[in-house]
C-alpha atoms as a PDB file:
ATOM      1  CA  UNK A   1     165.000  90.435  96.980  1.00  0.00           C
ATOM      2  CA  UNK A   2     163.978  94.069  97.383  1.00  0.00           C
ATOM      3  CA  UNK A   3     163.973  95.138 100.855  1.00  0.00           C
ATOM      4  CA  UNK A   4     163.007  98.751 100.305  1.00  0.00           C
ATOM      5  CA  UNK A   5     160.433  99.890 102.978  1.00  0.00           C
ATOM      6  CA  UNK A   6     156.848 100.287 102.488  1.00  0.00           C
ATOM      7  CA  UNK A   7     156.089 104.185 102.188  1.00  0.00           C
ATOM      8  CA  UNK A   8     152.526 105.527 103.272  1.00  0.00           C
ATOM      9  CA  UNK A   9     150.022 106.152 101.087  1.00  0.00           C
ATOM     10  CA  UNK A  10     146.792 108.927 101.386  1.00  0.00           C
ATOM     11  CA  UNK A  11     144.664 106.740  99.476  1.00  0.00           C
ATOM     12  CA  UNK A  12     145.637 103.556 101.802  1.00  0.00           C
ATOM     13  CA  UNK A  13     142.690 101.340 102.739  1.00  0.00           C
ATOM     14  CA  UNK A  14     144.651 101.178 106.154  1.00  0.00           C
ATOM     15  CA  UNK A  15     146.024 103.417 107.865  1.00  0.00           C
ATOM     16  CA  UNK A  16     147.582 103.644 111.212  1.00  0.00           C
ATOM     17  CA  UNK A  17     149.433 106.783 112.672  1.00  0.00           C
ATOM     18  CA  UNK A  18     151.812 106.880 116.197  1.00  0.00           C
ATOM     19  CA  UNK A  19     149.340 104.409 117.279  1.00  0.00           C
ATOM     20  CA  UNK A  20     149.763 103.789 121.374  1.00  0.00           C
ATOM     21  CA  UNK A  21     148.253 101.229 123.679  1.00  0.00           C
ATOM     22  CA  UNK A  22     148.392 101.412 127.347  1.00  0.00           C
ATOM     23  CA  UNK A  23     147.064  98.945 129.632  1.00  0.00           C
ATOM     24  CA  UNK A  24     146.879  99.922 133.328  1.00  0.00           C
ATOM     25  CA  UNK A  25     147.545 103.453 135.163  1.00  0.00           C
ATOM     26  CA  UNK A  26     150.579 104.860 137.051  1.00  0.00           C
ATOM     27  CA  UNK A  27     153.592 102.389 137.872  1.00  0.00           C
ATOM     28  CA  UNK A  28     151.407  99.589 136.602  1.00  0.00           C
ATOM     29  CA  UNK A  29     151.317 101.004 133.461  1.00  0.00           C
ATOM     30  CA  UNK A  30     152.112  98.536 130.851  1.00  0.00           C
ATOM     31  CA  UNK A  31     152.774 100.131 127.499  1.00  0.00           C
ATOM     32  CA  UNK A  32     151.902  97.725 124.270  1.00  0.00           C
ATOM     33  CA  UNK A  33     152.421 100.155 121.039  1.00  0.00           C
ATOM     34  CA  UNK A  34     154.855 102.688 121.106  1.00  0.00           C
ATOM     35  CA  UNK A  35     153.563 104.410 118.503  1.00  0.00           C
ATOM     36  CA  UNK A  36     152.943 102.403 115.313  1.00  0.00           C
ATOM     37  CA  UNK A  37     152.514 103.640 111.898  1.00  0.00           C
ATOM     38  CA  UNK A  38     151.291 101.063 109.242  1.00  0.00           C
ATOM     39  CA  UNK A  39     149.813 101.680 105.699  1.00  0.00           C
ATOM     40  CA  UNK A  40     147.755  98.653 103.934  1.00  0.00           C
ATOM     41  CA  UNK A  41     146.533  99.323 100.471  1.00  0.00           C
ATOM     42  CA  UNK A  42     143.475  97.519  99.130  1.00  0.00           C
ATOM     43  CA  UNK A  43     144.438  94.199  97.911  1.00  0.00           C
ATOM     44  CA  UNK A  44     147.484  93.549 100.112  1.00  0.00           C
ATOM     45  CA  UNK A  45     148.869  90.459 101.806  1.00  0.00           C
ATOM     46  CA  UNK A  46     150.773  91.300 104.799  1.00  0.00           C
ATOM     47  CA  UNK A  47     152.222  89.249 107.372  1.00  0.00           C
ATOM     48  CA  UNK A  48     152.980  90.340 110.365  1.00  0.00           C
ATOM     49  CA  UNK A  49     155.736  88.590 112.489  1.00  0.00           C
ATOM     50  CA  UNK A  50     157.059  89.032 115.877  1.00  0.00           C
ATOM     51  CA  UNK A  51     158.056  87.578 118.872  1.00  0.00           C
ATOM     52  CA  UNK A  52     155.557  87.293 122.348  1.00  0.00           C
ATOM     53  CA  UNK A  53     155.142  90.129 123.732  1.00  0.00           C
ATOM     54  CA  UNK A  54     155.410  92.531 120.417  1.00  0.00           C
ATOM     55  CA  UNK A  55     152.605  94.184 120.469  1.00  0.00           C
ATOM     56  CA  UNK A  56     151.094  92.287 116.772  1.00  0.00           C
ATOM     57  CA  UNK A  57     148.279  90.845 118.783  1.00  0.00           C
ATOM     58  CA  UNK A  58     147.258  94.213 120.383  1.00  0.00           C
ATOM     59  CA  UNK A  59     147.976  95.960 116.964  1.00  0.00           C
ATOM     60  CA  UNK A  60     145.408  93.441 115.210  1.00  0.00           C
ATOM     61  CA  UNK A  61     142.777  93.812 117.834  1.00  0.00           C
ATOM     62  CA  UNK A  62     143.085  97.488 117.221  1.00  0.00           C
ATOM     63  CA  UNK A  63     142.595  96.616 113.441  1.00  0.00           C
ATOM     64  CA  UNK A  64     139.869  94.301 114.238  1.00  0.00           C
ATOM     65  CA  UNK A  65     137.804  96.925 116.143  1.00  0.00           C
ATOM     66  CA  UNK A  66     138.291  94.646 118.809  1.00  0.00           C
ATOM     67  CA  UNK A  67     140.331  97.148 120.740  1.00  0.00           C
ATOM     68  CA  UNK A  68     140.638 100.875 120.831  1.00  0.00           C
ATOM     69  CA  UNK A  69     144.208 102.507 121.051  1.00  0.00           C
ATOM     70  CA  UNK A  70     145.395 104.982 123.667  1.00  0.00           C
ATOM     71  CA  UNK A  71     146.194 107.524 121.066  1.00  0.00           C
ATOM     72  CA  UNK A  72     147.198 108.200 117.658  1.00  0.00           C
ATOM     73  CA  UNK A  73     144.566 107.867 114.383  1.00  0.00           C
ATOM     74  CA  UNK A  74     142.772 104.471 112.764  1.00  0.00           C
ATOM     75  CA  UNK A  75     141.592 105.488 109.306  1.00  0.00           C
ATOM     76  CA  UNK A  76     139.714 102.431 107.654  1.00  0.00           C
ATOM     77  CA  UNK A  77     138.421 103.375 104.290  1.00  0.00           C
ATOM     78  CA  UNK A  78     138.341 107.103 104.849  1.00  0.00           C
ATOM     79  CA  UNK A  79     136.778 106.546 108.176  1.00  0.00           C
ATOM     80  CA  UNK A  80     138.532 107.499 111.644  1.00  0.00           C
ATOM     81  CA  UNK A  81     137.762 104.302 113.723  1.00  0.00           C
ATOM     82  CA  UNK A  82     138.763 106.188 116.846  1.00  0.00           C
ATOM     83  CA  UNK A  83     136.386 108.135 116.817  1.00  0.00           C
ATOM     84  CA  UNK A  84     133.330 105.486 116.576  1.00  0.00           C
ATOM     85  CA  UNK A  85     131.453 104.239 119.281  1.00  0.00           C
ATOM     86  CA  UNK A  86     130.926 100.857 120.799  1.00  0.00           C
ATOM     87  CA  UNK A  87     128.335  99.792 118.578  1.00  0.00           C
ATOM     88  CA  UNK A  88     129.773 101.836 115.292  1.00  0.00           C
ATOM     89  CA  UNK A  89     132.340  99.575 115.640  1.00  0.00           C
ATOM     90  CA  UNK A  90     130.568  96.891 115.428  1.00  0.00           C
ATOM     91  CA  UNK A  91     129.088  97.537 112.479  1.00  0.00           C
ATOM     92  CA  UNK A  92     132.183  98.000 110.796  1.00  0.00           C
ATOM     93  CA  UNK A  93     133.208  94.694 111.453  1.00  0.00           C
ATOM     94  CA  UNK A  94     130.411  93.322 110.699  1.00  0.00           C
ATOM     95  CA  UNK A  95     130.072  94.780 107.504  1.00  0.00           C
ATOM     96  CA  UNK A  96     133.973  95.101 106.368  1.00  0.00           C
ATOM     97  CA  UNK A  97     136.117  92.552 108.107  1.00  0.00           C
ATOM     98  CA  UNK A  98     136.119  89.061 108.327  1.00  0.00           C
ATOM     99  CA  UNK A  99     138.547  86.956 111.244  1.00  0.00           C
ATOM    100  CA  UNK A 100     139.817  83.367 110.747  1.00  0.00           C
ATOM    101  CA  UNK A 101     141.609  82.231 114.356  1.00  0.00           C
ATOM    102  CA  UNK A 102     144.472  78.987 114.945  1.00  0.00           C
ATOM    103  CA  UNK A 103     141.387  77.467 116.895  1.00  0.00           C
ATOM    104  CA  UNK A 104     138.981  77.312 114.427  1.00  0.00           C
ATOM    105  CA  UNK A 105     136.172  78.686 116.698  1.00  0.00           C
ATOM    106  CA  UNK A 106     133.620  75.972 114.864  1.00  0.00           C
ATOM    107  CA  UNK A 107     130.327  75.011 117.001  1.00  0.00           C
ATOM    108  CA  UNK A 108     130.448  71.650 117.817  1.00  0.00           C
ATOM    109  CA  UNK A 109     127.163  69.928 116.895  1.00  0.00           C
ATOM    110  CA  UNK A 110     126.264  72.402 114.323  1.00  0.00           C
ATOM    111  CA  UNK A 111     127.004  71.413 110.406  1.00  0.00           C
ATOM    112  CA  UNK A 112     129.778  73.079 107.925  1.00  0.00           C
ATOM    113  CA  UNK A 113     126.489  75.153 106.573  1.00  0.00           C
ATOM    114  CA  UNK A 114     125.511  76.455 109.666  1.00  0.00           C
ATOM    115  CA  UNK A 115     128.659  77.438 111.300  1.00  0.00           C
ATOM    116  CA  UNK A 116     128.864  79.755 107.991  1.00  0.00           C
ATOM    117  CA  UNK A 117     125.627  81.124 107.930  1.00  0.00           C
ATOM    118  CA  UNK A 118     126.207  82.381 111.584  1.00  0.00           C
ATOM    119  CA  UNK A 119     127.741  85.754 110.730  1.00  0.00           C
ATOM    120  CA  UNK A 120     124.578  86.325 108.091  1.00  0.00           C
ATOM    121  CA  UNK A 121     121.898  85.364 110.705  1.00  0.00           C
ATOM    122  CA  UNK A 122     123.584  88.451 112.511  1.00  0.00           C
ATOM    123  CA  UNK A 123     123.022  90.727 109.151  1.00  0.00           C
ATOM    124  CA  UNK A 124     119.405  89.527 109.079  1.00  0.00           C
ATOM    125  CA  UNK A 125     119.210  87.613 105.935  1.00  0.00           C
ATOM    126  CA  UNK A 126     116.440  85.915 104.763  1.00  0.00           C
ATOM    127  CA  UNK A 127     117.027  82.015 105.397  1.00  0.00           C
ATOM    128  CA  UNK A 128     117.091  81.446 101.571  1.00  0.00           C
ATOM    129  CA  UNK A 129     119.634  83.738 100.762  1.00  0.00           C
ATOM    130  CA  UNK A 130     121.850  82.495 103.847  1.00  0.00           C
ATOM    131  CA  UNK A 131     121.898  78.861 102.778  1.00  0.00           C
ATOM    132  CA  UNK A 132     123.370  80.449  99.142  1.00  0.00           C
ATOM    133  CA  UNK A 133     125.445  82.379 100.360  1.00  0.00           C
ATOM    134  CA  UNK A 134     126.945  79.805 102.514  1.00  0.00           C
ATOM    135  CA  UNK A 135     127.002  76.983  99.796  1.00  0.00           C
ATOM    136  CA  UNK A 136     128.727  78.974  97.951  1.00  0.00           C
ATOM    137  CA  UNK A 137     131.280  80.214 100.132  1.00  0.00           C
ATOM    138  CA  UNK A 138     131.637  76.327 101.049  1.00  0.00           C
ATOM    139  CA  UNK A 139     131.914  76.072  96.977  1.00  0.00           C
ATOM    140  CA  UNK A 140     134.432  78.453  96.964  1.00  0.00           C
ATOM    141  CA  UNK A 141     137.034  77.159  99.601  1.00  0.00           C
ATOM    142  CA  UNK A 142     136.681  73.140  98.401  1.00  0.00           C
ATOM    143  CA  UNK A 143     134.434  72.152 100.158  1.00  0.00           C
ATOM    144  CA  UNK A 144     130.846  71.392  98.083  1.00  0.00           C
ATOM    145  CA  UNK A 145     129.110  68.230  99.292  1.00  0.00           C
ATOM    146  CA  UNK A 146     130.358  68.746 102.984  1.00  0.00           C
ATOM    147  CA  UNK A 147     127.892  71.390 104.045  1.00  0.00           C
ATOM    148  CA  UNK A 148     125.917  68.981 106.472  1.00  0.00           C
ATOM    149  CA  UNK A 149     129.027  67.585 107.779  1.00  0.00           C
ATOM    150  CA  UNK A 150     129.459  68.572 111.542  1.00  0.00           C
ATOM    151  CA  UNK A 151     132.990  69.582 112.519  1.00  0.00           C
ATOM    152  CA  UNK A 152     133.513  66.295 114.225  1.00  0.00           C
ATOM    153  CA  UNK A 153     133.575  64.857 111.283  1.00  0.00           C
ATOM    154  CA  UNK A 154     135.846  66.748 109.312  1.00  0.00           C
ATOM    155  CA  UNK A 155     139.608  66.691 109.453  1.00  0.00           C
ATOM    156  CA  UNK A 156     141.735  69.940 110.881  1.00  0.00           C
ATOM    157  CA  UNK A 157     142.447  71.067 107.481  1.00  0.00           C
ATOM    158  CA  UNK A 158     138.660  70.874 106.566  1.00  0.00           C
ATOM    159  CA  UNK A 159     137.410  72.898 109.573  1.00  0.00           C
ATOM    160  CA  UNK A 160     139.641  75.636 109.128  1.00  0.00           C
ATOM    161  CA  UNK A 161     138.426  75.581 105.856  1.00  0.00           C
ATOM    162  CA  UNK A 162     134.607  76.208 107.007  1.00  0.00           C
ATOM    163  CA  UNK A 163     135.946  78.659 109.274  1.00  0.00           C
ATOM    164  CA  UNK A 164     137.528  80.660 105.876  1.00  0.00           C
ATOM    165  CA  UNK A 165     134.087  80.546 104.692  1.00  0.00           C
ATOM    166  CA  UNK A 166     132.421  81.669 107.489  1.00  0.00           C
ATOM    167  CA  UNK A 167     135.076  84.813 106.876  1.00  0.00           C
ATOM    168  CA  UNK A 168     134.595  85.392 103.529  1.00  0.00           C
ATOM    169  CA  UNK A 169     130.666  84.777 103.140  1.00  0.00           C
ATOM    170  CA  UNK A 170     129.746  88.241 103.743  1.00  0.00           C
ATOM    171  CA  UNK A 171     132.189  89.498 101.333  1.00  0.00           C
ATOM    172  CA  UNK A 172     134.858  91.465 103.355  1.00  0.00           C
ATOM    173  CA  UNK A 173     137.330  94.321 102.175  1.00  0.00           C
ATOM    174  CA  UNK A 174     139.740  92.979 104.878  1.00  0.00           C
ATOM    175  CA  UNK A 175     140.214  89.455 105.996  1.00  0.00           C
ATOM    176  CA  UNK A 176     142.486  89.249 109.211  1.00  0.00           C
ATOM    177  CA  UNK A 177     143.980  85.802 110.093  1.00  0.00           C
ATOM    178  CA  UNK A 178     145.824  84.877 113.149  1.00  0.00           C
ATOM    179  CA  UNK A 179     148.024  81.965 112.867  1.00  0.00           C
ATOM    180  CA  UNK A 180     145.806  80.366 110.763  1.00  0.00           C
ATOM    181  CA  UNK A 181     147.880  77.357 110.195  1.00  0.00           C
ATOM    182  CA  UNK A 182     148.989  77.196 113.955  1.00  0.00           C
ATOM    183  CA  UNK A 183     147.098  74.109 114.218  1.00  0.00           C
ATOM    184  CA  UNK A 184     147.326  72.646 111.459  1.00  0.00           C
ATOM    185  CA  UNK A 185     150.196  70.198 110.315  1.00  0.00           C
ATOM    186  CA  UNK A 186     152.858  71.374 107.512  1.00  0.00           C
ATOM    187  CA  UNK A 187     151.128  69.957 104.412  1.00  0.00           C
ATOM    188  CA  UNK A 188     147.243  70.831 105.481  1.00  0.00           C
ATOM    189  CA  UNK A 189     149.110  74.487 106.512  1.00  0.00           C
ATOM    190  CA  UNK A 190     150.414  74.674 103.267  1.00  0.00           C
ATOM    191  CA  UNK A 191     146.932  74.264 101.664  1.00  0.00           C
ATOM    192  CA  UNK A 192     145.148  76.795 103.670  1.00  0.00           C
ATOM    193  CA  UNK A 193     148.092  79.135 102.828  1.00  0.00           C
ATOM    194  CA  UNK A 194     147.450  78.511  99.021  1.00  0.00           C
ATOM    195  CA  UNK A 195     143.847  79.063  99.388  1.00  0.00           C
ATOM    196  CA  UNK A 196     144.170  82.397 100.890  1.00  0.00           C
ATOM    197  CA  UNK A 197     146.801  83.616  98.277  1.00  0.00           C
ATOM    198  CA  UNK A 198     143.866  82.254  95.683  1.00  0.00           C
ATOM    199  CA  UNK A 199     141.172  84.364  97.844  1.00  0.00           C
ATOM    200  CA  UNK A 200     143.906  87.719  97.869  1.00  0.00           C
ATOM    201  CA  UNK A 201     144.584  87.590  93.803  1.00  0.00           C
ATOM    202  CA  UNK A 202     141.441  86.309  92.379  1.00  0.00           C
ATOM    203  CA  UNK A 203     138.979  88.183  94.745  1.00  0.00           C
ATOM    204  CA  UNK A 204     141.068  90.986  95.651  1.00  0.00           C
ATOM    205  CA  UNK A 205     140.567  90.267  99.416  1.00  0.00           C
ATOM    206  CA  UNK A 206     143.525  92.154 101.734  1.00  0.00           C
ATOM    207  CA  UNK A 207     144.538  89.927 104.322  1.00  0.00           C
ATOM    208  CA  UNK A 208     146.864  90.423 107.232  1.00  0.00           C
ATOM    209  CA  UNK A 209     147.607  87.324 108.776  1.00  0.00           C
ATOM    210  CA  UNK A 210     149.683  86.821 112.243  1.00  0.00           C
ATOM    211  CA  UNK A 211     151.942  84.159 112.130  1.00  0.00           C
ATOM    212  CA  UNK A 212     155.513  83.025 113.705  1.00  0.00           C
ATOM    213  CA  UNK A 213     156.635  80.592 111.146  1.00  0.00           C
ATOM    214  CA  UNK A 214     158.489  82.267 108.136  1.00  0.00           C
ATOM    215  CA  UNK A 215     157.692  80.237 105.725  1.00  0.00           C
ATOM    216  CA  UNK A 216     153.936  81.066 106.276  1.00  0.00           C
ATOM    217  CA  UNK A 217     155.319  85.004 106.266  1.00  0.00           C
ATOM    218  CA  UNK A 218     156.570  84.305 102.694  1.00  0.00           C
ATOM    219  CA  UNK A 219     153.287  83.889 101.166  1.00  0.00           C
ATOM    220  CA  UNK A 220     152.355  87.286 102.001  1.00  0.00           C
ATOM    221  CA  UNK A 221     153.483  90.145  99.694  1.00  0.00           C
ATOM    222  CA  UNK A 222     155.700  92.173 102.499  1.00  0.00           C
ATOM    223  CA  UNK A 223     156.068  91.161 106.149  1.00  0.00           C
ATOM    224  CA  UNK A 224     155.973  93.405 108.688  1.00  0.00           C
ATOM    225  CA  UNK A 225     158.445  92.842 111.994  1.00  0.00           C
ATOM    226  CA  UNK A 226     157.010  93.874 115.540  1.00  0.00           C
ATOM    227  CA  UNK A 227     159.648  94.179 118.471  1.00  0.00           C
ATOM    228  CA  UNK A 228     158.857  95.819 121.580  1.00  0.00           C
ATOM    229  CA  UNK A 229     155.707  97.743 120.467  1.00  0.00           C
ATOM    230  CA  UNK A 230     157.109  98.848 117.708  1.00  0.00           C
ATOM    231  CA  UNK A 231     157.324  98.108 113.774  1.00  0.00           C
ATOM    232  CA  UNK A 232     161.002  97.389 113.601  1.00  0.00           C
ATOM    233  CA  UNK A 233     161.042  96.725 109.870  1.00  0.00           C
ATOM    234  CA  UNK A 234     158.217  96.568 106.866  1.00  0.00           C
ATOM    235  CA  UNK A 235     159.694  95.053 103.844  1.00  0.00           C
ATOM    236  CA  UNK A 236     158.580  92.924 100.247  1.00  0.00           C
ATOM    237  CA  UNK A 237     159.111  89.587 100.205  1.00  0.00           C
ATOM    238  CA  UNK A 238     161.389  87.905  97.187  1.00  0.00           C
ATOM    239  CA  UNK A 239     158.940  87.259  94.322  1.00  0.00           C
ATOM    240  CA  UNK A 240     159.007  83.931  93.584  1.00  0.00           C
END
């Protein structure tokens, strides 16, 4: 097992410096990063791990663009996110990440093909090229001859699938999962965990995926330990 720590890298696709988060002012002041340095290189799995209260949540909203930090520097692809506006932000997730959630986040009465043309209905494509697009990214996570299905009638396993191609239909550098098998039970977890590593190595996606269960950690490539709002350790996993 090699348990050498991750060093930094200038040409990281990722790259957080002493990033802080501070929620509230004076003696309410609630402090959620310490100060967190992180480097993801393009192509990376990394899991992130940590108990309640951590800070991972806060640090992947931050990553998300869902969330700004107090301080310290957000460099995504060359860019410095802190420094975008509201809607500058937006576009960068729009255009770069993609977000798979425990909960699925499916609309109800809508079909598979729908729910994954969503995100390119948003990009303003042409109806013809969303349907491809969509059937393919269907294709792509097992799921051809279910578009129409609605999620009602598709098992847990299956909507979380739909929900991974919602993520990866417009064709993210960074795909950000949290808990993705948190609802899911052990063998239909286990499936979704194989189907990212298959996304990650044969379409160089880089994930970074909350979750609390270690054997979900161990299909990333290094895990990365949160305790008290800061990274306490950033290691490989064993190669198996």
């Amino acid at each position: 097992m090699n348990n050498a720590t991750i060093p930094a890298a200038d040409s990281a696709l990722i790259s957080l410096s002493a990033i802080t988060k501070t929620y509230g002012q004076g003696q309410a002041a609630l402090q959620a990063l310490g100060g967190i340095d992180l480097s993801v290189q393009q192509g990376e799995f990394v899991a992130i791990m940590g108990p309640s209260g951590s800070g991972k949540s806060t640090a992947m909203n931050i990553l998300g663009c869902l969330d700004t930090p107090t301080s310290g520097a957000y460099v995504f692809d060359g860019m410095h996110v802190e420094h975008l506006t509201r809607d500058q932000r937006a576009l960068l997730r729009r255009n770069y990440l993609g977000f798979v959630f425990q909960g699925f986040n499916l609309l109800a009465r809508t079909s598979a093909q729908e729910n994954v043309e969503l995100p390119l209905l948003y990009r303003g494509e042409t109806a013809e090229a969303r349907h491809q697009m969509a059937k393919a990214a269907l294709a792509s996570v097992g799921l051809n001859g279910w578009e129409h299905h609605t999620s009602s009638e598709l098992s847990g396993g299956q909507q979380q699938r739909v929900a991974i191609a919602r993520a990866i239909v417009t064709n993210p550098k960074v795909l950000l999962a949290d808990e993705p098998t948190g609802n899911l039970d052990s063998k239909r977890g286990h499936e979704i965990m194989d189907l990212l590593v298959s996304m990650n190595r044969d379409h160089g996606i880089t994930i970074l995926m909350v979750t609390h269960e270690p054997d979900i950690a161990a299909y990333g490539k290094r895990t990365v330990h949160f305790v008290d709002g800061v990274v306490e350790s950033d290691k490989l996993n064993e190669v198996t």
